[in-house]
N, C-alpha and C. Protein backbone atom coordinates (compact mmCIF):
# COMPACT_ATOMS: atom_id res chain seq x y z
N UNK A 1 -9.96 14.52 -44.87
CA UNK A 1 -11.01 15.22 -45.56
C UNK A 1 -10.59 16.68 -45.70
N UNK A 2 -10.90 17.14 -46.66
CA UNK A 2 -10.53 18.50 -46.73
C UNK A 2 -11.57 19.73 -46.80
N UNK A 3 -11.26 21.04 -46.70
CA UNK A 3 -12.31 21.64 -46.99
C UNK A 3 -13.65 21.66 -47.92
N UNK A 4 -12.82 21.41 -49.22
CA UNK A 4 -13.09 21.42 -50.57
C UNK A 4 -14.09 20.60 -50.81
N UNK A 5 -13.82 18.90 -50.01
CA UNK A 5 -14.65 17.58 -50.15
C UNK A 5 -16.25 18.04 -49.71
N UNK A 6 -16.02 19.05 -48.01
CA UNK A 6 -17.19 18.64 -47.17
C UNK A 6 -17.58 19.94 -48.34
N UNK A 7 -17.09 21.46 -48.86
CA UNK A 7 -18.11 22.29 -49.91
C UNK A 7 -18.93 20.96 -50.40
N UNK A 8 -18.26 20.36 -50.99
CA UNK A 8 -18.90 20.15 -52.37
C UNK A 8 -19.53 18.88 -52.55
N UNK A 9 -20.13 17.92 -51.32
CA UNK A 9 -20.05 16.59 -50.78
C UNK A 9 -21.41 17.04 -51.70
N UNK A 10 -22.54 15.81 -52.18
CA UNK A 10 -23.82 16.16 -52.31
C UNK A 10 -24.49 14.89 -51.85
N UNK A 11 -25.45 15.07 -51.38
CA UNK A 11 -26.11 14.05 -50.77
C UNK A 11 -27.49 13.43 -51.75
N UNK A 12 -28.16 12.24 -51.29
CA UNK A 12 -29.25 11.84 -52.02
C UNK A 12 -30.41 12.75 -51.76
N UNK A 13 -31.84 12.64 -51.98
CA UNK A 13 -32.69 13.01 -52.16
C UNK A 13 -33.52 12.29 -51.08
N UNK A 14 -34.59 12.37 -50.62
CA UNK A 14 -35.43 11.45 -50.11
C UNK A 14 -36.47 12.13 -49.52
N UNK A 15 -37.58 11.46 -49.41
CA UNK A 15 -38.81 11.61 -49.33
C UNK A 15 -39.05 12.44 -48.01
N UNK A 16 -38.47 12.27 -46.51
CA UNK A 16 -38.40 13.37 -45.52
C UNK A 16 -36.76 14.14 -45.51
N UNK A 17 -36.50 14.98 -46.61
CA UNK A 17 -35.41 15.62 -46.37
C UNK A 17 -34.67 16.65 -45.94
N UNK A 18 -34.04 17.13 -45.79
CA UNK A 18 -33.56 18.39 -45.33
C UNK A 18 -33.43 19.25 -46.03
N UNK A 19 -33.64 20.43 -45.13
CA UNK A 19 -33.42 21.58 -46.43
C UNK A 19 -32.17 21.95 -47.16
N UNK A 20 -31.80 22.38 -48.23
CA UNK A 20 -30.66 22.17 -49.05
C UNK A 20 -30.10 23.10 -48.35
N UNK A 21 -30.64 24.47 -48.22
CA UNK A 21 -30.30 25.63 -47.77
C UNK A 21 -29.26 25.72 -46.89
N UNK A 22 -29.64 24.93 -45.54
CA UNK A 22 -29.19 24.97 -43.95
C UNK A 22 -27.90 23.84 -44.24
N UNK A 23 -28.16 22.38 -45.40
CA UNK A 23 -27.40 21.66 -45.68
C UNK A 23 -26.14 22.32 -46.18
N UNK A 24 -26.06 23.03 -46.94
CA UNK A 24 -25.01 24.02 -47.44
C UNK A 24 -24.14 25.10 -46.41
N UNK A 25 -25.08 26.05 -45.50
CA UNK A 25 -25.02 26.59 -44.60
C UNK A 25 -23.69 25.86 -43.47
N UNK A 26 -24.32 24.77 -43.55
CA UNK A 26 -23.85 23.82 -42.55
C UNK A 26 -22.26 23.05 -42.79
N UNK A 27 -22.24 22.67 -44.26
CA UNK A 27 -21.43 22.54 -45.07
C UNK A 27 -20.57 23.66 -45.24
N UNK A 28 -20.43 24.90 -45.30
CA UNK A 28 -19.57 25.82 -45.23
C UNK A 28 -19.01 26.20 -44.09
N UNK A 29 -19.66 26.09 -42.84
CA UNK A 29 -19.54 26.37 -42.04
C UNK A 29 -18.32 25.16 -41.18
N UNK A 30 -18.36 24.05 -41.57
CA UNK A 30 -17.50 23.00 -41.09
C UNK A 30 -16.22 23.27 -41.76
N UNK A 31 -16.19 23.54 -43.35
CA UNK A 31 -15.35 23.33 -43.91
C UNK A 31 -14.30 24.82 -43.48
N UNK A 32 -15.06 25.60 -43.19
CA UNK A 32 -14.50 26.68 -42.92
C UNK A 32 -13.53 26.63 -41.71
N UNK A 33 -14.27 25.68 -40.72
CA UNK A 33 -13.41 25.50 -39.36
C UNK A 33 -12.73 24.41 -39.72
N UNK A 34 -12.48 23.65 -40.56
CA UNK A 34 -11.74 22.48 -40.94
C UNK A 34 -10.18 23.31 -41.51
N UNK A 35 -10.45 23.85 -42.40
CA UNK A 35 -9.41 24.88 -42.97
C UNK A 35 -9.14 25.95 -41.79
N UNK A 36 -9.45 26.40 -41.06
CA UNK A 36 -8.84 26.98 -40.15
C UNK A 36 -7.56 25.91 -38.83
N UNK A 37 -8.12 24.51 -38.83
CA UNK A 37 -7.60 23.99 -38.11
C UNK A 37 -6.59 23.10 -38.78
N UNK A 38 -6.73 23.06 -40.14
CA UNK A 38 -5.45 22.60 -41.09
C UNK A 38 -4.12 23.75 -40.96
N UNK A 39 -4.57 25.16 -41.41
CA UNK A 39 -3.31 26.19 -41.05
C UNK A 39 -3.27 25.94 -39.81
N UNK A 40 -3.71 25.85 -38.60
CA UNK A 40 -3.20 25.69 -37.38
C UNK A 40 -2.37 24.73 -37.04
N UNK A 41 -2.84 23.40 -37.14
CA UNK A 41 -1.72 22.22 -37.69
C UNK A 41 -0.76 22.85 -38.12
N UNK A 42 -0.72 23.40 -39.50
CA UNK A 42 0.37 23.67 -40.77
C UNK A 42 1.44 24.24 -39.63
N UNK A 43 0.92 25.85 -38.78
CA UNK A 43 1.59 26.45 -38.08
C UNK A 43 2.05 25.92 -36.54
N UNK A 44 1.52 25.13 -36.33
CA UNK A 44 2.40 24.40 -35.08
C UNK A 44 3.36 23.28 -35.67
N UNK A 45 3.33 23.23 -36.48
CA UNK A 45 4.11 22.06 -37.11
C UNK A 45 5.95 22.63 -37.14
N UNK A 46 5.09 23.60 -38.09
CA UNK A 46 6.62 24.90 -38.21
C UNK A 46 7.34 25.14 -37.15
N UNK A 47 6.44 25.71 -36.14
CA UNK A 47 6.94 25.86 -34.58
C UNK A 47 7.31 24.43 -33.71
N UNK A 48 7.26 23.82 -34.14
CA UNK A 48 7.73 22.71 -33.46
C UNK A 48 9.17 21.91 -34.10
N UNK A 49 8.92 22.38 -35.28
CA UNK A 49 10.41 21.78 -36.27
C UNK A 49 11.12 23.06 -35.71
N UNK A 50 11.30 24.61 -35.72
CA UNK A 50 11.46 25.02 -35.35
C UNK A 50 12.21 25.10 -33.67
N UNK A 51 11.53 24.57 -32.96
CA UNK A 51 11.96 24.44 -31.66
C UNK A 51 13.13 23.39 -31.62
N UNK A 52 12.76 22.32 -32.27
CA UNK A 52 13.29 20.88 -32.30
C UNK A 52 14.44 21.32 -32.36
N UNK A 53 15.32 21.68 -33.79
CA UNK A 53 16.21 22.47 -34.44
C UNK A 53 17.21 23.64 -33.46
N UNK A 54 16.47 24.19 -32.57
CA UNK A 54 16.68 25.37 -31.51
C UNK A 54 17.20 24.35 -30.30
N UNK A 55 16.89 22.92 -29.86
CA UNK A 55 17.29 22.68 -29.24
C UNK A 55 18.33 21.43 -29.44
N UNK A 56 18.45 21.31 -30.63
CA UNK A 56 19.38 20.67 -30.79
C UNK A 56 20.84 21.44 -30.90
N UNK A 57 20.67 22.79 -31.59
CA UNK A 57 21.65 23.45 -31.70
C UNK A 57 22.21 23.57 -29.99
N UNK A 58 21.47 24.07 -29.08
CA UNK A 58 21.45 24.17 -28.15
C UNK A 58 22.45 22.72 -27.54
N UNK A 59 21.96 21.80 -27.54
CA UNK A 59 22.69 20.41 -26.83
C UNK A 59 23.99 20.60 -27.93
N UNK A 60 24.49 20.70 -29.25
CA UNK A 60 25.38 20.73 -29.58
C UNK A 60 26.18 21.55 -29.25
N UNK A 61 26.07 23.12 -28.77
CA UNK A 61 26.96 23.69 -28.57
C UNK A 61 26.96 23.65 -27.01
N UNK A 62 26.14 22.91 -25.86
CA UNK A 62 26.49 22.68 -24.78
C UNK A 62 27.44 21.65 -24.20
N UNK A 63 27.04 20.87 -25.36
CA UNK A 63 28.31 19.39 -25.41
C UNK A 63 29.65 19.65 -25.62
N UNK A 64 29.79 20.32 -26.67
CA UNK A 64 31.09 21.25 -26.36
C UNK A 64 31.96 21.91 -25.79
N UNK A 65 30.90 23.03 -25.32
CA UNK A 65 31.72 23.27 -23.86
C UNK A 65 31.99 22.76 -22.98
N UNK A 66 31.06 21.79 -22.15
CA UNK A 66 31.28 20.80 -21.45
C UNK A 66 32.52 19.92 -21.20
N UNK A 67 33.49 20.55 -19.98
CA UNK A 67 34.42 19.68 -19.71
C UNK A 67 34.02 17.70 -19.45
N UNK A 68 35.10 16.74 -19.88
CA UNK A 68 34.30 15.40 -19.36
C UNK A 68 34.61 15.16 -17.60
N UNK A 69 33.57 15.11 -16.84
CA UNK A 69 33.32 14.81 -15.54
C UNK A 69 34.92 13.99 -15.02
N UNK A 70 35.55 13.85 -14.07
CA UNK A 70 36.22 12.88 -13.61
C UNK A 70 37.65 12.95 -13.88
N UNK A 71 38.04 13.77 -14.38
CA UNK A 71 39.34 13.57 -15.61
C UNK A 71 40.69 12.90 -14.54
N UNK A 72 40.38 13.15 -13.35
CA UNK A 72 41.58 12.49 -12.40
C UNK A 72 41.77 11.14 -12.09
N UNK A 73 42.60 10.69 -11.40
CA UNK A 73 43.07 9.22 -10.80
C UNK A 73 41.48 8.52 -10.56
N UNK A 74 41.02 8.92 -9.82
CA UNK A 74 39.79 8.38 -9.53
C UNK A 74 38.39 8.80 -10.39
């Protein structure tokens, strides 16, 4: 669901209903923290491809240096 959906969702009508007002209110107010927690996603995402990447470089250039264990008779 996206921000955009819960703005602009509209609901039925009915005989004990709610006020449109607070309905809207309420509606902005989700969508607002919905879109805040999508860039948050977005930005841990980055930071985590990021890291991933950082530690792979990392195991590649440690593998490298890395003499192989044992190299003698036994």
């Amino acid at each position: 669901m996206t921000p955009h959906e819960v703005r602009t969702r509209a609901f039925a009508a009915c005989r004990r209903g709610v006020d449109p007002d607070e309905v809207r209110e309420f509606q902005a107010r989700v969508a607002d923290e919905l879109a805040m927690l999508n860039e948050t996603v977005r930005l841990l995402s980055q930071e985590n491809d990021r890291i991933k990447r950082a530690l792979r470089d990392w195991q590649t250039m440690h593998a490298r240096e890395c003499r192989p264990p044992n190299t003698g008779h036994w």
